[in-house]
N, C-alpha and C. Protein backbone atom coordinates (compact mmCIF):
# COMPACT_ATOMS: atom_id res chain seq x y z
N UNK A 1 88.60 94.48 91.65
CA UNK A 1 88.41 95.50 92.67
C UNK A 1 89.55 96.52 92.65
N UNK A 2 88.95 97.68 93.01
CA UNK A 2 90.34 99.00 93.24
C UNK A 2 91.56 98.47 93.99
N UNK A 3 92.61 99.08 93.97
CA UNK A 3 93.91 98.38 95.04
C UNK A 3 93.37 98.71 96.04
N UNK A 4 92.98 99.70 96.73
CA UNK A 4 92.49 99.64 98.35
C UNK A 4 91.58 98.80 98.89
N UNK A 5 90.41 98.05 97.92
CA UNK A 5 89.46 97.32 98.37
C UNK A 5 90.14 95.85 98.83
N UNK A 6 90.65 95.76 97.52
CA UNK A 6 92.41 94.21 98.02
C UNK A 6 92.89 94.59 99.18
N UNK A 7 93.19 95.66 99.92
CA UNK A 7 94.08 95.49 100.71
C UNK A 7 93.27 95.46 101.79
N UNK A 8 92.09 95.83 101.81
CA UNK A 8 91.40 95.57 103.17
C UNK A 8 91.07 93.84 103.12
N UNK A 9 90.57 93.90 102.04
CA UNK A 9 90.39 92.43 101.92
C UNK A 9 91.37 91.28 102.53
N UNK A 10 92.05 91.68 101.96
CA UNK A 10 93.83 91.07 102.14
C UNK A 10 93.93 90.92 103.61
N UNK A 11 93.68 92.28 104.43
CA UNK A 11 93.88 92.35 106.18
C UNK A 11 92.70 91.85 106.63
N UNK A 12 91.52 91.38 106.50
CA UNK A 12 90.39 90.88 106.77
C UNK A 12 90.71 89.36 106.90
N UNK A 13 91.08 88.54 105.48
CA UNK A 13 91.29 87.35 105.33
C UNK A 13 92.48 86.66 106.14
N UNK A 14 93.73 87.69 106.32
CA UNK A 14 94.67 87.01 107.46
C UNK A 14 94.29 87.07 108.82
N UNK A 15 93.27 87.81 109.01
CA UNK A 15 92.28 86.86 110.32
C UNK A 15 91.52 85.99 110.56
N UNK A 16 90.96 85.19 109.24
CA UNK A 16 90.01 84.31 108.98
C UNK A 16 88.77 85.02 108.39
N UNK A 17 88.36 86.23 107.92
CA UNK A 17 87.68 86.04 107.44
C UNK A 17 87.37 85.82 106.31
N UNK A 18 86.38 85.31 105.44
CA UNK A 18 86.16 84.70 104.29
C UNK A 18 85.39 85.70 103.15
N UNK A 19 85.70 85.79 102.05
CA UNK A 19 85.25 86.93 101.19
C UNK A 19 84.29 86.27 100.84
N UNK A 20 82.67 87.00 100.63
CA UNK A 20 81.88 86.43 99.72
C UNK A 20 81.08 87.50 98.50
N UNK A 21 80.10 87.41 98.19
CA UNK A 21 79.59 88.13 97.30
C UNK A 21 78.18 88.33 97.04
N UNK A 22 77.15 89.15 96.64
CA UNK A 22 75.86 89.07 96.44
C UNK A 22 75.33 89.79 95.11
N UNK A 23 74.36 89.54 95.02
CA UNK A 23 73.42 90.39 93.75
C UNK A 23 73.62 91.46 93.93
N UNK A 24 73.82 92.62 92.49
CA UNK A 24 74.12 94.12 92.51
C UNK A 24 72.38 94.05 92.53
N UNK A 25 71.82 93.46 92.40
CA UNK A 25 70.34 93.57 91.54
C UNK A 25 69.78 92.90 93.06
N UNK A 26 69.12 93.58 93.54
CA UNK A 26 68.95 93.09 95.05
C UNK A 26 66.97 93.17 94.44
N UNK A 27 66.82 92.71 95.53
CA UNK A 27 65.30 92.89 95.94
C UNK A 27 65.16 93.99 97.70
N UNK A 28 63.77 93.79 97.76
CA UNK A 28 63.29 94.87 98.69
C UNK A 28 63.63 94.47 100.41
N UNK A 29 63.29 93.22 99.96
CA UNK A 29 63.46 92.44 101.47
C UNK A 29 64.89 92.38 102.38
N UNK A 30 65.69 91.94 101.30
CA UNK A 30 67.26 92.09 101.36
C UNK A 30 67.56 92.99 101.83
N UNK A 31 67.63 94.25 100.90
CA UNK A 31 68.02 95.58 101.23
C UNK A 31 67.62 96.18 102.13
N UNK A 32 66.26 96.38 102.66
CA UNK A 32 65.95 97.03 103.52
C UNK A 32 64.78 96.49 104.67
N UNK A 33 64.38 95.46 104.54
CA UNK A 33 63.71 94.90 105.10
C UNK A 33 64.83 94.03 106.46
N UNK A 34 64.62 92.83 105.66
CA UNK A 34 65.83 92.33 106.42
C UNK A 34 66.51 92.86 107.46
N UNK A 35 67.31 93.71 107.08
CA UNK A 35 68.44 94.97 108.08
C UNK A 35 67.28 95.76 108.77
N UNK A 36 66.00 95.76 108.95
CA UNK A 36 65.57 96.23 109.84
C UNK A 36 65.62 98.09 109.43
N UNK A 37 65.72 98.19 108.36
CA UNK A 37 64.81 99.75 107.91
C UNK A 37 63.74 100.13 107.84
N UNK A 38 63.51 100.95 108.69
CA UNK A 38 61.88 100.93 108.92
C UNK A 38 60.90 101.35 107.28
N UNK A 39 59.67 100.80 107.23
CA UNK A 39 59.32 101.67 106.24
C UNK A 39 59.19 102.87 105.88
N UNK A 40 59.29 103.86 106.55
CA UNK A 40 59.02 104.81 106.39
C UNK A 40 60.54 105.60 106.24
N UNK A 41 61.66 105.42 106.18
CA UNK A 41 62.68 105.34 106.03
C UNK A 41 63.18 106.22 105.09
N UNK A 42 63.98 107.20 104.73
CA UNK A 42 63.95 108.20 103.59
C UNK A 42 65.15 107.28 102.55
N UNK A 43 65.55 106.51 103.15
CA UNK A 43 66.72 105.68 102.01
C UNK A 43 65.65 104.65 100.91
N UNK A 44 64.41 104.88 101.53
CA UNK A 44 63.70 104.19 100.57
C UNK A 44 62.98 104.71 99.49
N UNK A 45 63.08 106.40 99.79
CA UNK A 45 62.45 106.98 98.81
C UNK A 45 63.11 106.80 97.30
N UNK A 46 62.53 107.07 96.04
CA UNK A 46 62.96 107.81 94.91
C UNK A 46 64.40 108.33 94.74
N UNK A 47 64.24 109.08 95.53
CA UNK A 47 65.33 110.05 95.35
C UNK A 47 67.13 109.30 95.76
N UNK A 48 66.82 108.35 96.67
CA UNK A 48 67.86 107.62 97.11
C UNK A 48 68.22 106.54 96.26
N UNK A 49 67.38 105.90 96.26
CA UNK A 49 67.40 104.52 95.87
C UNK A 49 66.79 104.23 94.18
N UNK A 50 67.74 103.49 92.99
CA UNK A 50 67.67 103.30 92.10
C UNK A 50 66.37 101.71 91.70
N UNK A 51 65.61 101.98 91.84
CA UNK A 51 64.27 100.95 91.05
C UNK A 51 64.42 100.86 90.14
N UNK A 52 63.96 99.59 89.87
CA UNK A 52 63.86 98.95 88.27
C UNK A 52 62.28 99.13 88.18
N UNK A 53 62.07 99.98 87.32
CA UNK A 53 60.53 100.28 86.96
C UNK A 53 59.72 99.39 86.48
N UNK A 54 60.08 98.38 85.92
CA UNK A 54 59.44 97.27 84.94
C UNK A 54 59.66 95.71 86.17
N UNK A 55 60.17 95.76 87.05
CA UNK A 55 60.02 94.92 87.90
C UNK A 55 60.04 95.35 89.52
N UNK A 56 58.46 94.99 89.59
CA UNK A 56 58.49 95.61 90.97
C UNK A 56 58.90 95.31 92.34
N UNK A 57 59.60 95.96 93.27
CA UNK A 57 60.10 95.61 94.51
C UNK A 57 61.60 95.05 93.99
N UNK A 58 62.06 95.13 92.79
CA UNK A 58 63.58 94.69 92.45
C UNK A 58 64.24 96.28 92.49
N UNK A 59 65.68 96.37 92.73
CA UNK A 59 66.68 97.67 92.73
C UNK A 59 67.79 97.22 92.91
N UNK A 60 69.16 98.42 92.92
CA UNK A 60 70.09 98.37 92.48
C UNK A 60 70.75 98.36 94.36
N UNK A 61 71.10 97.56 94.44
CA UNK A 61 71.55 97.52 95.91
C UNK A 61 72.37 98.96 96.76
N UNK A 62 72.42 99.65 97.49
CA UNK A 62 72.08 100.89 98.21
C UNK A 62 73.39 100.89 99.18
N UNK A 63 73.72 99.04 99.71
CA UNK A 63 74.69 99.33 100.38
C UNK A 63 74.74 97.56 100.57
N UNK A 64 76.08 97.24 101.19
CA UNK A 64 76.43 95.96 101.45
C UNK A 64 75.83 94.86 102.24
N UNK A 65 74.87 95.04 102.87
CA UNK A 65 74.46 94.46 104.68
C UNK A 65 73.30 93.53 103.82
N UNK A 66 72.73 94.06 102.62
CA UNK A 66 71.99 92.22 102.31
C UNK A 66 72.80 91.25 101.72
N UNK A 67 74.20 91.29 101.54
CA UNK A 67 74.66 90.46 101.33
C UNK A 67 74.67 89.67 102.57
N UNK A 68 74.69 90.05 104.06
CA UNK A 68 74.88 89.35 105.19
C UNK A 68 73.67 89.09 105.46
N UNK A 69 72.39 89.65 105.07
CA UNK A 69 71.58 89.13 104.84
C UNK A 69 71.66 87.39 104.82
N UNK A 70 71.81 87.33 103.30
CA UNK A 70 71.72 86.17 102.50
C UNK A 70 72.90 85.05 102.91
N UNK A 71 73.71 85.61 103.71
CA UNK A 71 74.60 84.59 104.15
C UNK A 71 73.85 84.38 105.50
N UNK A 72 73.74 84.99 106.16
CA UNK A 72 72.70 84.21 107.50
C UNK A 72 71.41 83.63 107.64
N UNK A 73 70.93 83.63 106.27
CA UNK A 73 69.98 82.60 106.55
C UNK A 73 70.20 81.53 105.57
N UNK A 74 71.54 81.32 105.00
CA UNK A 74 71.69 79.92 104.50
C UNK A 74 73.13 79.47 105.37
N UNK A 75 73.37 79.98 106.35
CA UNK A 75 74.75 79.44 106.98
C UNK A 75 74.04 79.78 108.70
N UNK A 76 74.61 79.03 109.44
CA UNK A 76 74.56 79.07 111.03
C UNK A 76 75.63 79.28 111.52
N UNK A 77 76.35 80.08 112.39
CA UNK A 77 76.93 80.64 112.98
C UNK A 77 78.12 79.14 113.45
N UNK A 78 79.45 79.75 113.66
CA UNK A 78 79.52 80.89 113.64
C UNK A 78 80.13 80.88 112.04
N UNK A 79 80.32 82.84 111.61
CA UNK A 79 80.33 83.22 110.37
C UNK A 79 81.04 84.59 111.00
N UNK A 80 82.17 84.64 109.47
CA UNK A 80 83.09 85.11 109.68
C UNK A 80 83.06 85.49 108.39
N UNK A 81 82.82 86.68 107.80
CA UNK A 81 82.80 87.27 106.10
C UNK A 81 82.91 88.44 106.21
N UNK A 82 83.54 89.02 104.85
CA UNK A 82 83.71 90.44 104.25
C UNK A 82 83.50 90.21 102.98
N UNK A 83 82.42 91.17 102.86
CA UNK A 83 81.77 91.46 101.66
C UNK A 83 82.31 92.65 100.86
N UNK A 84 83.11 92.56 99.94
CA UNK A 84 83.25 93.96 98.92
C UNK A 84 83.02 93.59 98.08
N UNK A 85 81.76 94.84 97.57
CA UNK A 85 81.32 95.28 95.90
C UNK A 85 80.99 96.48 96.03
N UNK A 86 79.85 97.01 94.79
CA UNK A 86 79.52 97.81 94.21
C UNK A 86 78.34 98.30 95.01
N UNK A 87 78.01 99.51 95.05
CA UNK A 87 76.76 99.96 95.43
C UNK A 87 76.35 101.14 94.94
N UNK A 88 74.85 101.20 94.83
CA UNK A 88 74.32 102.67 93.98
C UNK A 88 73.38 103.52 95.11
N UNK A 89 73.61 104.28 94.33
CA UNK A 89 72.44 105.44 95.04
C UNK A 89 72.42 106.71 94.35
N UNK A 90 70.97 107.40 93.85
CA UNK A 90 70.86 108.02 93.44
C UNK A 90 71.32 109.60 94.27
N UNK A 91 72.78 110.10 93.91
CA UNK A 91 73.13 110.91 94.28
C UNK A 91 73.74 112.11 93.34
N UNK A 92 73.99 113.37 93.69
CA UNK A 92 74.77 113.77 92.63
C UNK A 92 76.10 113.66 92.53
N UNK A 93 76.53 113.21 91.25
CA UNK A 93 77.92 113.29 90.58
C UNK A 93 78.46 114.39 91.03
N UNK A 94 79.71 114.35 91.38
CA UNK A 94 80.60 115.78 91.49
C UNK A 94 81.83 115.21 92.02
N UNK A 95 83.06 115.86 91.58
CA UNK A 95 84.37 115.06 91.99
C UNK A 95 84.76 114.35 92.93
N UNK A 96 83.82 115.04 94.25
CA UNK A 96 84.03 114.33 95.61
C UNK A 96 83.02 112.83 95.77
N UNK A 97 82.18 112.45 94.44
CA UNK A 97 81.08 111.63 94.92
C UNK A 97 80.56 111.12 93.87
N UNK A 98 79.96 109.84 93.78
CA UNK A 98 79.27 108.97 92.73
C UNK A 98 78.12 108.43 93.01
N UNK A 99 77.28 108.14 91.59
CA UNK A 99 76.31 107.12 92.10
C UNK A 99 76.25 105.97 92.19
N UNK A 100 77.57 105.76 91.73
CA UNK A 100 78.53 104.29 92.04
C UNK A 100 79.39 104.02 92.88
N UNK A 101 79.27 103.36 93.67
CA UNK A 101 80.86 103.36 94.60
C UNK A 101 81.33 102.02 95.12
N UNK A 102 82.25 101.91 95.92
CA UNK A 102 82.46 100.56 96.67
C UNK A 102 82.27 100.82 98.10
N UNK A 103 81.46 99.63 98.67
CA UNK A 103 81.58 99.50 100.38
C UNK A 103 82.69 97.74 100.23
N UNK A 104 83.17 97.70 101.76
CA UNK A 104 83.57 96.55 102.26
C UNK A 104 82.92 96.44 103.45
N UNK A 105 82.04 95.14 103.48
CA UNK A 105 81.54 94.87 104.88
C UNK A 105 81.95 93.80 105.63
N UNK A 106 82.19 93.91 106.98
CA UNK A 106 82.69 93.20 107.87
C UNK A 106 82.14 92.32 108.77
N UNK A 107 81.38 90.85 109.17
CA UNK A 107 80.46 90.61 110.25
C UNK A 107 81.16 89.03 110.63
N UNK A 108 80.75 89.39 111.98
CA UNK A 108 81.18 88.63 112.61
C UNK A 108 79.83 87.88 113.70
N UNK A 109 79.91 86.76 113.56
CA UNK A 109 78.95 86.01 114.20
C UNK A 109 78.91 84.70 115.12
N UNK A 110 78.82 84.86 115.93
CA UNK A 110 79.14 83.45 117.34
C UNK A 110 78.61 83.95 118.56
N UNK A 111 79.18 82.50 119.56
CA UNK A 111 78.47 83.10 121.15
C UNK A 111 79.30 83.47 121.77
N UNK A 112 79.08 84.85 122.23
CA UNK A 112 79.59 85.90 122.55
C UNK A 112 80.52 86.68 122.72
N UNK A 113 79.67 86.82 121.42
CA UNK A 113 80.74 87.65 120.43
C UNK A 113 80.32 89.44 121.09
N UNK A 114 81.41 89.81 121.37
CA UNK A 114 81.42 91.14 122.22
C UNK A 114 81.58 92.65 121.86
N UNK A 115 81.50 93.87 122.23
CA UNK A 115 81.76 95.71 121.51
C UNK A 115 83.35 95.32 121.84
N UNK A 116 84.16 94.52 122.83
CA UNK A 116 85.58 94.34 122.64
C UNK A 116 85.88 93.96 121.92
N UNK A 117 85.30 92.80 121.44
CA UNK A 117 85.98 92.12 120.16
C UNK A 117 85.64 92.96 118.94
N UNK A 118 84.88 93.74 118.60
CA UNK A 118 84.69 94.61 117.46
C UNK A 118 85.84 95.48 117.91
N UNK A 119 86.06 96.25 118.95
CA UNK A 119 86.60 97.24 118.95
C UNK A 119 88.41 97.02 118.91
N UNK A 120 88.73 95.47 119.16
CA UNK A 120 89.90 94.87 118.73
C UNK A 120 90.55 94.47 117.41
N UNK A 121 89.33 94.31 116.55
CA UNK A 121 89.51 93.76 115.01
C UNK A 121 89.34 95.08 114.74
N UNK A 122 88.58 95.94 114.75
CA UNK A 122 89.00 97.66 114.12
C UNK A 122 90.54 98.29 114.36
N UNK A 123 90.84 98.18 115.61
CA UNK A 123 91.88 98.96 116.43
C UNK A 123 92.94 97.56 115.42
N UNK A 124 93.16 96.42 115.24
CA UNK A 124 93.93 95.75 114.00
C UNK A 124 93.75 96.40 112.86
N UNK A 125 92.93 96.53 112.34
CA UNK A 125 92.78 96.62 110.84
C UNK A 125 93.12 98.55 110.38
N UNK A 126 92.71 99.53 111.91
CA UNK A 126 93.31 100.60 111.66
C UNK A 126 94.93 100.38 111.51
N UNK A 127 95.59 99.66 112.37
CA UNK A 127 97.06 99.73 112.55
C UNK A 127 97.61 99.28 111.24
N UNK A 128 96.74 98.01 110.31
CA UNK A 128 97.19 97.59 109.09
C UNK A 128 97.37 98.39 108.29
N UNK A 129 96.46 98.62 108.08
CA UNK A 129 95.59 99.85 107.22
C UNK A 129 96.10 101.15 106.75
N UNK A 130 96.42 101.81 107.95
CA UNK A 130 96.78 102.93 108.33
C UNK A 130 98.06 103.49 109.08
N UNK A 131 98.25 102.36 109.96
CA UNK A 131 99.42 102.75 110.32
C UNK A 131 98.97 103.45 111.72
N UNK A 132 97.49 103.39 111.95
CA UNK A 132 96.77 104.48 113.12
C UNK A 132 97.23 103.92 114.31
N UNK A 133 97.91 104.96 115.16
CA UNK A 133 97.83 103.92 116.71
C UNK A 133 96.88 104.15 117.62
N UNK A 134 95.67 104.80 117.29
CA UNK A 134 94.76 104.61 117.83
C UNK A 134 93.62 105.07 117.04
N UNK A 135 92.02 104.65 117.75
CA UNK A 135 91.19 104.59 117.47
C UNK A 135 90.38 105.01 118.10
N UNK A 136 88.99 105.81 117.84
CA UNK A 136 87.92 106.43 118.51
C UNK A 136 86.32 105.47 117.99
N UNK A 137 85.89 105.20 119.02
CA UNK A 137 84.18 105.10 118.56
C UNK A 137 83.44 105.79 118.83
N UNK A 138 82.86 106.84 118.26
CA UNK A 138 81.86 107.41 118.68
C UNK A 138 80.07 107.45 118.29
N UNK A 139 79.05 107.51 119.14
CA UNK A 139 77.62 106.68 119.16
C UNK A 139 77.27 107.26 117.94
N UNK A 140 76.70 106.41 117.50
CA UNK A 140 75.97 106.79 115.93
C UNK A 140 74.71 105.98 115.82
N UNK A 141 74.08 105.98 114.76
CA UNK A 141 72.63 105.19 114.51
C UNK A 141 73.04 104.61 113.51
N UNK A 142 72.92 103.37 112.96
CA UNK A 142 72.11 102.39 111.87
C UNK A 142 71.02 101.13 112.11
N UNK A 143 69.99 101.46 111.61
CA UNK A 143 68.98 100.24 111.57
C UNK A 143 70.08 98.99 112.19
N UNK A 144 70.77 98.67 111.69
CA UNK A 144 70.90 96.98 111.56
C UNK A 144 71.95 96.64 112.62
N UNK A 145 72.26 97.83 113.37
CA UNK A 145 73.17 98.05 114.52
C UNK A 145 72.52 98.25 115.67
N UNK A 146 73.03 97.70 117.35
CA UNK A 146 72.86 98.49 118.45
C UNK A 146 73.51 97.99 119.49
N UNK A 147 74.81 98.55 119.60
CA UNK A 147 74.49 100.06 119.43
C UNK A 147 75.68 100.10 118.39
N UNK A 148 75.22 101.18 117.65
CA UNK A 148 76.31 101.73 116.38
C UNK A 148 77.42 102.58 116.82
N UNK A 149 78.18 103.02 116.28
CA UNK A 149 78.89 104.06 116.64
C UNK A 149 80.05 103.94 115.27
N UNK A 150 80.60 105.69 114.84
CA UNK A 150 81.27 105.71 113.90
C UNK A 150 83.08 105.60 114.37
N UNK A 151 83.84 105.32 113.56
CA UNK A 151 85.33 105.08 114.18
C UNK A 151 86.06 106.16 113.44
N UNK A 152 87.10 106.34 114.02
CA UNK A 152 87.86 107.91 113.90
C UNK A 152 89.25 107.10 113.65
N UNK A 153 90.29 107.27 112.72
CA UNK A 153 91.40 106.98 113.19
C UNK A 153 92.09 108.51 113.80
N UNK A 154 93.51 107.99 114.54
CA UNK A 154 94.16 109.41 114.73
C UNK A 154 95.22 109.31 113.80
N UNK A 155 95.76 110.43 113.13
CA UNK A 155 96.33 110.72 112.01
C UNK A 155 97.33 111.82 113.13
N UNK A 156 96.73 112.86 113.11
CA UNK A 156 97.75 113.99 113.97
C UNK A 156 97.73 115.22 113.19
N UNK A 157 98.39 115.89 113.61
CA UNK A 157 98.13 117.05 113.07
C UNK A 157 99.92 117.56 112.54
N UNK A 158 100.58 116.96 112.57
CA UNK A 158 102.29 117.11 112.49
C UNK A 158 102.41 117.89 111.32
N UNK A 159 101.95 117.43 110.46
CA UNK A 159 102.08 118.12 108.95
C UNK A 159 101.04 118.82 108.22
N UNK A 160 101.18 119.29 107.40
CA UNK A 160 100.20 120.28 106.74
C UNK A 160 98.82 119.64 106.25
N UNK A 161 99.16 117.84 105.71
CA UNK A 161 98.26 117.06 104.86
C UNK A 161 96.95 116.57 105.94
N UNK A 162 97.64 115.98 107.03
CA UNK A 162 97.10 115.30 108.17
C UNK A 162 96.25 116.90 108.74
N UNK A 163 96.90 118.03 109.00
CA UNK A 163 95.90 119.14 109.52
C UNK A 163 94.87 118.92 108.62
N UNK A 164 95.33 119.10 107.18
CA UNK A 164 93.81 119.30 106.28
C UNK A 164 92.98 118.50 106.30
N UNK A 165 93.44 117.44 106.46
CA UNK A 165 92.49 116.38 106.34
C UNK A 165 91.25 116.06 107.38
N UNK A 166 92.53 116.19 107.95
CA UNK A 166 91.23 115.86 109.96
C UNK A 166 91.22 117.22 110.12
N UNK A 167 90.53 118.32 109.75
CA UNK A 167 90.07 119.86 109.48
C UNK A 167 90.59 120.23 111.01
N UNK A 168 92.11 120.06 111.25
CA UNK A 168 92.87 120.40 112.88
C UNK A 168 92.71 119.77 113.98
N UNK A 169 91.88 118.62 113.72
CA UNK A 169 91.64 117.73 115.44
C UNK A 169 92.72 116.83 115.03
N UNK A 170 92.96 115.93 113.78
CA UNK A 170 94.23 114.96 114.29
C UNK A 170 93.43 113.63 113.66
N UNK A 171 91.65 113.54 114.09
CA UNK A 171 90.66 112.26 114.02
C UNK A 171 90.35 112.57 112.65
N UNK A 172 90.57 110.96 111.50
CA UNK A 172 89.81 110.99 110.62
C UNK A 172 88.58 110.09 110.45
N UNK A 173 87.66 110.36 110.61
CA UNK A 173 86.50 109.59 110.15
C UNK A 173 86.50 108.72 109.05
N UNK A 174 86.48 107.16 109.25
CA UNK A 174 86.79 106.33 108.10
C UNK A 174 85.36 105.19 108.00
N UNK A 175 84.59 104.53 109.01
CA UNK A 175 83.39 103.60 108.86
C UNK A 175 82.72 103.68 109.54
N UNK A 176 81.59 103.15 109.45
CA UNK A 176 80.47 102.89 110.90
C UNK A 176 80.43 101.45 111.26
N UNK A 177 80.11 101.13 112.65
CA UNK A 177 80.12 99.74 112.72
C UNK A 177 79.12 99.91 114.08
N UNK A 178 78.65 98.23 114.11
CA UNK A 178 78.23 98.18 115.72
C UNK A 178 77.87 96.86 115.66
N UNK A 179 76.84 96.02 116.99
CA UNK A 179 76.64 94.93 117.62
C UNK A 179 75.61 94.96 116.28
N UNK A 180 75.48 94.09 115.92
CA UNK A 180 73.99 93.43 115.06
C UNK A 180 72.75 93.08 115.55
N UNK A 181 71.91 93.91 115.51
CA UNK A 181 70.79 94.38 115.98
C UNK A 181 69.95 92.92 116.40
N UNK A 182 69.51 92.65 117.51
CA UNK A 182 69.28 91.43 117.36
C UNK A 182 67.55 91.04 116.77
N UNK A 183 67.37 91.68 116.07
CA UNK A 183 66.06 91.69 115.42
C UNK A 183 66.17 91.68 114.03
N UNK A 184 67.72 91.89 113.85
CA UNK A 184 68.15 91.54 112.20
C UNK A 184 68.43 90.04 112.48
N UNK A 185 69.36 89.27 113.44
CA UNK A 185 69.27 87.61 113.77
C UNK A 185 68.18 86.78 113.47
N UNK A 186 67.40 87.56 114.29
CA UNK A 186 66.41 86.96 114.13
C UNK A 186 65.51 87.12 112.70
N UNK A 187 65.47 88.29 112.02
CA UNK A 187 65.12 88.20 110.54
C UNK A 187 65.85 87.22 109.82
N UNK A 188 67.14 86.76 110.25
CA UNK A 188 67.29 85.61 109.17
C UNK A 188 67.48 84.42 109.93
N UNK A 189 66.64 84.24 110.69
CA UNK A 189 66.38 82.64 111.12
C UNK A 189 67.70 82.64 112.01
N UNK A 190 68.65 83.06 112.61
CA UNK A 190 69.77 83.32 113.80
C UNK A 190 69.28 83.67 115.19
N UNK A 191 69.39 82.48 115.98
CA UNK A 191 68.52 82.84 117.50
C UNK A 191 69.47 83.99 118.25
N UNK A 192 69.14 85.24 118.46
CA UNK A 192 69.28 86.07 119.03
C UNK A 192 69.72 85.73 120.61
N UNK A 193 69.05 84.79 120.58
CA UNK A 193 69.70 84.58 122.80
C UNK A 193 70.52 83.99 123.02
N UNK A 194 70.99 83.55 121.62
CA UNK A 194 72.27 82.60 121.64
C UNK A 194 73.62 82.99 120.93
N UNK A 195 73.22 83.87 119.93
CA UNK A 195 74.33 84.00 118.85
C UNK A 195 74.44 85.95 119.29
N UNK A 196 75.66 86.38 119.38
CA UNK A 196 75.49 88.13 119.11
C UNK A 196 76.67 87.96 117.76
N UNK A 197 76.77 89.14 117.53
CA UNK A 197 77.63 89.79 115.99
C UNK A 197 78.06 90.86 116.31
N UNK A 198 78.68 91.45 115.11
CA UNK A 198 79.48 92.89 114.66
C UNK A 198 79.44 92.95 113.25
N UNK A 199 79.28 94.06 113.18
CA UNK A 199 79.47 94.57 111.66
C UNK A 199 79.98 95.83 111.13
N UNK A 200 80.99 95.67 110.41
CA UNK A 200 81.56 97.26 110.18
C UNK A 200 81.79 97.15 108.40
N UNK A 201 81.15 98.55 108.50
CA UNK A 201 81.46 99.20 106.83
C UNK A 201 82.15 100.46 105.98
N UNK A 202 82.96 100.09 105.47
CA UNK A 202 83.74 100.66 104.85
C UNK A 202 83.13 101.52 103.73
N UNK A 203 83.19 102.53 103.78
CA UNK A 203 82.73 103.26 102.13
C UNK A 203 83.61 104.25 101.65
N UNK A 204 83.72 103.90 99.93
CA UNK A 204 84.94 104.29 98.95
C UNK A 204 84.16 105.20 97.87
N UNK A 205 83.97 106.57 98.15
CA UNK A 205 83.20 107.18 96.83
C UNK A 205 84.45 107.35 95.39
């Protein structure tokens, strides 16, 4: 893995969580089923998503969350993992972007498990990380989340690098995360009235 993917890793695991791993070569169910993407979904078109033409309903995994998939319906709670690998998507190449990249995913699973406790293991892992002393969530959408919301570190605006970066507010936009939808629990056999989660993802173009 890149040195940055280690080091999240690294700050993940001195909290307990446990690294695991999944198929680059996913199937349909995994990827987008599972996580609760609707069909009609534009991440499922062509244009997004890399198919294997000669085997149908098989592809090149899109993003990290069927790996948590596949760990919740062969493990029962509670579960404590970060997932970093590889992920594709048919996008265009250009210096800022690949059709290859790395995510790190984050989930957390037990009874009741809370938006504080997500918003405590972020507000850690910014301070590791980053050095951020604070943190923003703001509401966002993903299927496999609810409620989602994206996280901001504050950087500042002191110097010339930090203005450019956070384009003069100070906030840099770094993952999305939220509660785990409880209709993804329940897609992998996890009783929903008993167990809640979190999940946050990291992406490295």
């Amino acid at each position: 893995f890149p040195v940055t993917i280690k080091r999240i890793v690294d700050i993940f695991t001195r909290v307990g969580f446990s690294v695991v791993d999944g198929p680059e070569i996913e199937d349909d169910w995994h990827n987008f089923t599972a996580i609760n993407t609707p069909e009609d979904h534009p991440a499922r078109d062509m244009q997004d998503t890399f198919y294997l033409v000669d085997v149908p309903g098989m592809l090149l995994r899109t993003h990290t969350p069927p790996v948590q998939a596949r760990i919740m319906k062969i493990r029962q709670p509670p579960i404590r993992i970060i997932a970093p690998g590889r992920v594709y998507r048919n996008e265009t190449i250009s210096t800022r972007s690949h059709c290859q990249f790395y995510q790190v995913e984050g989930l957390y699973i037990d009874e009741g498990v809370s938006f504080a406790d997500l918003k405590q293991t972020l507000l850690y892992f910014a301070r590791e990380m980053f050095g951020a002393p604070e943190i923003r969530l703001r509401p966002s959408f993903f299927p496999f989340t609810e409620p989602s919301a994206e996280m901001d570190i504050w950087l500042g605006t002191e110097n010339e690098k930090n203005y450019r970066l956070t384009k003069g507010t100070g906030w840099l936009e770094i993952l999305g995360c939220g509660m785990v939808d409880p209709q993804v629990l329940e897609n992998c056999g996890i009783d929903p009235t008993r167990y809640s989660g979190f999940a946050a993802i990291v992406t490295g173009k």
